[in-house]
Protein backbone atom coordinates (compact mmCIF):
# COMPACT_ATOMS: atom_id res chain seq x y z
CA UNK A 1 0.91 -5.44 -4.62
CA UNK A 2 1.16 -2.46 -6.39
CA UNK A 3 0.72 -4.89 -10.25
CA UNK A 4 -2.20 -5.76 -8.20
CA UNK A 5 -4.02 -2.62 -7.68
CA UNK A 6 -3.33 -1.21 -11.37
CA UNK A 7 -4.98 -5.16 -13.11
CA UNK A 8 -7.47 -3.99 -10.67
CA UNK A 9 -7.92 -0.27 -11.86
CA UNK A 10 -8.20 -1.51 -15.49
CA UNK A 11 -11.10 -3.99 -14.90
CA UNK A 12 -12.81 -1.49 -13.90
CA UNK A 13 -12.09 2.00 -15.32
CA UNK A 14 -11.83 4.04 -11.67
CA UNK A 15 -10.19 3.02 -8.66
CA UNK A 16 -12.87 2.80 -5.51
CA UNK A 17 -11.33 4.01 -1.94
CA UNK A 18 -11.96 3.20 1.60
CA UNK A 19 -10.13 5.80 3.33
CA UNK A 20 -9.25 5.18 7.21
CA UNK A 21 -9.96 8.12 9.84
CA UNK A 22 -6.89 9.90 9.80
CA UNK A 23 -7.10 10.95 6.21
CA UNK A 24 -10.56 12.86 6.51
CA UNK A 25 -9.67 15.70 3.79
CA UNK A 26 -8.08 13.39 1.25
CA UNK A 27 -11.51 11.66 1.39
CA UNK A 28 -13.01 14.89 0.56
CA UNK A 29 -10.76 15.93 -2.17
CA UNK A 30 -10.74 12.11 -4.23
CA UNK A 31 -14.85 12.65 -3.63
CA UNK A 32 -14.56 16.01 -5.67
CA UNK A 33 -12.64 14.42 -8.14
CA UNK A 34 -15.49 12.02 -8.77
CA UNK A 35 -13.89 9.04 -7.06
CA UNK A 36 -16.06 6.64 -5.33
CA UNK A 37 -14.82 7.08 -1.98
CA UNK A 38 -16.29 5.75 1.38
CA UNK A 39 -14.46 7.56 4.73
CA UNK A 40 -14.44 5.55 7.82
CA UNK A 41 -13.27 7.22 10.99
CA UNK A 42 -14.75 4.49 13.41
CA UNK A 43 -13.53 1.35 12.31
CA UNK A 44 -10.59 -0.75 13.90
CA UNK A 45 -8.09 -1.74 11.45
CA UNK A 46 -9.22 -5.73 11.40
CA UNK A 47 -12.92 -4.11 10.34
CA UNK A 48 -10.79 -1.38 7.90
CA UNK A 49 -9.52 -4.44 6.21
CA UNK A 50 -12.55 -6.29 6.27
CA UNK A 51 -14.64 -4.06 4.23
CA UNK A 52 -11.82 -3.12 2.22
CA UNK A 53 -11.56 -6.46 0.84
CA UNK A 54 -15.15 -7.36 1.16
CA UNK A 55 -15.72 -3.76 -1.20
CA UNK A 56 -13.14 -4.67 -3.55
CA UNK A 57 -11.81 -1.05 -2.31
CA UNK A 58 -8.38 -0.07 -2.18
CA UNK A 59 -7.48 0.75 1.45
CA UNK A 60 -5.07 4.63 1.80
CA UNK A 61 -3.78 4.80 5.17
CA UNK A 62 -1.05 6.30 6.71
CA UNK A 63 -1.34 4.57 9.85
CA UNK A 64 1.43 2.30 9.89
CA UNK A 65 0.43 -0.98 11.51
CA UNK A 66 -2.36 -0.86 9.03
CA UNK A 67 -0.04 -0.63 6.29
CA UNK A 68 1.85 -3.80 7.49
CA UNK A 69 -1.21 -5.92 8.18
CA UNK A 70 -2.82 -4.96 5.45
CA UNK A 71 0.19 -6.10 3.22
CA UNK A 72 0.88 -9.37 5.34
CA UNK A 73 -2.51 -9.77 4.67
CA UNK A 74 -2.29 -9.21 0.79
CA UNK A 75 -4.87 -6.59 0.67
CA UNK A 76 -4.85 -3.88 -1.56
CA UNK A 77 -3.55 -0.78 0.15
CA UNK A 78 -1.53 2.15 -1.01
CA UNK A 79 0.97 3.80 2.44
CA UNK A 80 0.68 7.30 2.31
CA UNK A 81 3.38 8.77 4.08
CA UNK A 82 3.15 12.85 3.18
CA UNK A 83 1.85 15.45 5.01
CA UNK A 84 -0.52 17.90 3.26
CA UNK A 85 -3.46 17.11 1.08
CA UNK A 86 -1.53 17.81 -2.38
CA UNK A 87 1.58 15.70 -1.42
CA UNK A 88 -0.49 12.77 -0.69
CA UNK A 89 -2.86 13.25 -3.70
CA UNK A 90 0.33 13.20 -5.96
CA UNK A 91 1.65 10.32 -3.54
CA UNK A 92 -1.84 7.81 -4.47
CA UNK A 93 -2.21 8.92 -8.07
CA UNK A 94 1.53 8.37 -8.88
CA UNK A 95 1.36 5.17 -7.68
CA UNK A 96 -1.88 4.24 -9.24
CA UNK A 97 -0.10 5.24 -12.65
CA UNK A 98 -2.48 8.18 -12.76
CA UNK A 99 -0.24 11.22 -15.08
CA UNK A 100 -3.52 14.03 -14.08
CA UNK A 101 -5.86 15.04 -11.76
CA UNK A 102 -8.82 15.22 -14.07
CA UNK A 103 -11.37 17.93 -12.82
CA UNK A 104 -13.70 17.60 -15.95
CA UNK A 105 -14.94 14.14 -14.52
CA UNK A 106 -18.22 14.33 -12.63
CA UNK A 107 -17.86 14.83 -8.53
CA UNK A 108 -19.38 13.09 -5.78
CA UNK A 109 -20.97 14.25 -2.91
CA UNK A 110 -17.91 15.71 -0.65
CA UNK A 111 -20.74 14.74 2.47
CA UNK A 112 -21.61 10.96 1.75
CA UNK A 113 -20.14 9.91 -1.32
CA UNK A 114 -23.50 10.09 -3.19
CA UNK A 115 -23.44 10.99 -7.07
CA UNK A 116 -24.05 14.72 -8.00
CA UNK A 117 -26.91 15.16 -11.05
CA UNK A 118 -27.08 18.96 -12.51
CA UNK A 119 -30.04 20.57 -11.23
CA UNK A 120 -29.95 24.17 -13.03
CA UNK A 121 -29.02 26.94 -12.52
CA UNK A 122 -29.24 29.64 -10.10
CA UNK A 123 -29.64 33.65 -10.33
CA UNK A 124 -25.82 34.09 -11.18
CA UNK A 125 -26.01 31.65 -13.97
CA UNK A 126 -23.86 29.10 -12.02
CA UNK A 127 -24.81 25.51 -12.79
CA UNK A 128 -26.24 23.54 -9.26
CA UNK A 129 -25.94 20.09 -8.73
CA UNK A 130 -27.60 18.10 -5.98
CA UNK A 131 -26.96 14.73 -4.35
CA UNK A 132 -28.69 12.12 -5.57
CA UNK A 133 -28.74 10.36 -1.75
CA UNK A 134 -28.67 13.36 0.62
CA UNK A 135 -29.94 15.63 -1.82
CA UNK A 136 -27.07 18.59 -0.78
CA UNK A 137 -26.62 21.12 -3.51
CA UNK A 138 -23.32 22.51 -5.07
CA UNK A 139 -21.90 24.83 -7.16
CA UNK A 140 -18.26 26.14 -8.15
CA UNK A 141 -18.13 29.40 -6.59
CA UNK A 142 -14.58 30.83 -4.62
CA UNK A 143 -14.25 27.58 -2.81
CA UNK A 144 -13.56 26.31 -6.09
CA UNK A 145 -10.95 28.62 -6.79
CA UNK A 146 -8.83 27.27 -3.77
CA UNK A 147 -8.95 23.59 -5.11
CA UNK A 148 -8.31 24.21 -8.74
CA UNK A 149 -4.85 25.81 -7.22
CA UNK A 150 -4.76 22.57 -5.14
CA UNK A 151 -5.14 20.60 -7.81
CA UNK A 152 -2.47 22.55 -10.61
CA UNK A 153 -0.12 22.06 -7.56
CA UNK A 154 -0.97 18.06 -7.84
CA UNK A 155 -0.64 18.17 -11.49
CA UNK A 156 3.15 19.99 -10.92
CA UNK A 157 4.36 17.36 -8.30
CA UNK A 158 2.78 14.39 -10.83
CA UNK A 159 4.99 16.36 -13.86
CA UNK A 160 8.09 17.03 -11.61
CA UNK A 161 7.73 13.00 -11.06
CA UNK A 162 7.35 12.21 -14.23
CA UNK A 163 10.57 14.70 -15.45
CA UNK A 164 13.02 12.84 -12.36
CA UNK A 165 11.97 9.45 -13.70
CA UNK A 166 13.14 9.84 -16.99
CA UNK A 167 16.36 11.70 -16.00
């Protein structure tokens, strides 16, 4: 399954998500990182899988009868079984074969997945972005601060992985 999914990721160059209800705040995170990510907290697991293989989306759960359907089932899914938001970020991107968490791509929408466009810039000299579908505006201010952290912490786990692999 897992061959699967990483054939799949290089046909086309970014993996696409359908995240299931209990993993709200990963949704939000893989969004920032600029991955196409739809979040769908009110779905049942036989819809879940539906889209997910109507979307060509890889399904991250860690709701356990959805893992094992959706593998009986033969549809893309990756079991995420850690607690905290940088533990499971390490947990999908190691086994997507992804070494980084790459903040120089462009983000998405954290709200509804739109893309982001640069608008300008504000009084501070910050650059603004704004949704191209619910036209919500963003900029890196303290916020930011918080998930660059986040994400060096992702980028430690994915290097401590990498370093226990070889040894």
């Amino acid at each position: 399954m897992l061959q699967a999914m990483q054939r799949s990721r290089e046909k086309r160059l970014e993996p696409q998500f359908l995240v299931d209800g209990m993993l709200g705040s990963l949704a939000v995170k893989l969004r920032i990182l600029g991955f196409d990510t739809i979040y769908d907290k009110e779905s049942t697991d036989s819809d879940l899988m539906k889209i997910a293989r109507e979307s060509k989306r890889i399904l991250l759960t860690s709701d356990k009868g959805l893992i094992v359907q959706s593998r009986l089932s033969r549809l893309p899914c990756v079991a995420l079984v850690q607690r905290n938001d940088a533990e499971r970020l390490a947990e999908l991107l190691d086994q997507l074969g992804i070494s980084r968490v790459d903040t120089s791509k462009s983000s998405r929408c954290s709200l509804c997945n739109g893309q982001l466009e640069m608008e300008g810039t504000d009084d501070l000299a910050r650059q603004i972005y704004r949704c191209l579908d619910c036209h919500k505006k963003y900029w890196r201010g303290s916020h930011w601060d918080k998930l660059e952290k986040l994400f060096e912490l992702v980028n430690f786990y994915l290097s401590s992985k990498k370093g226990n692999a070889r040894g």
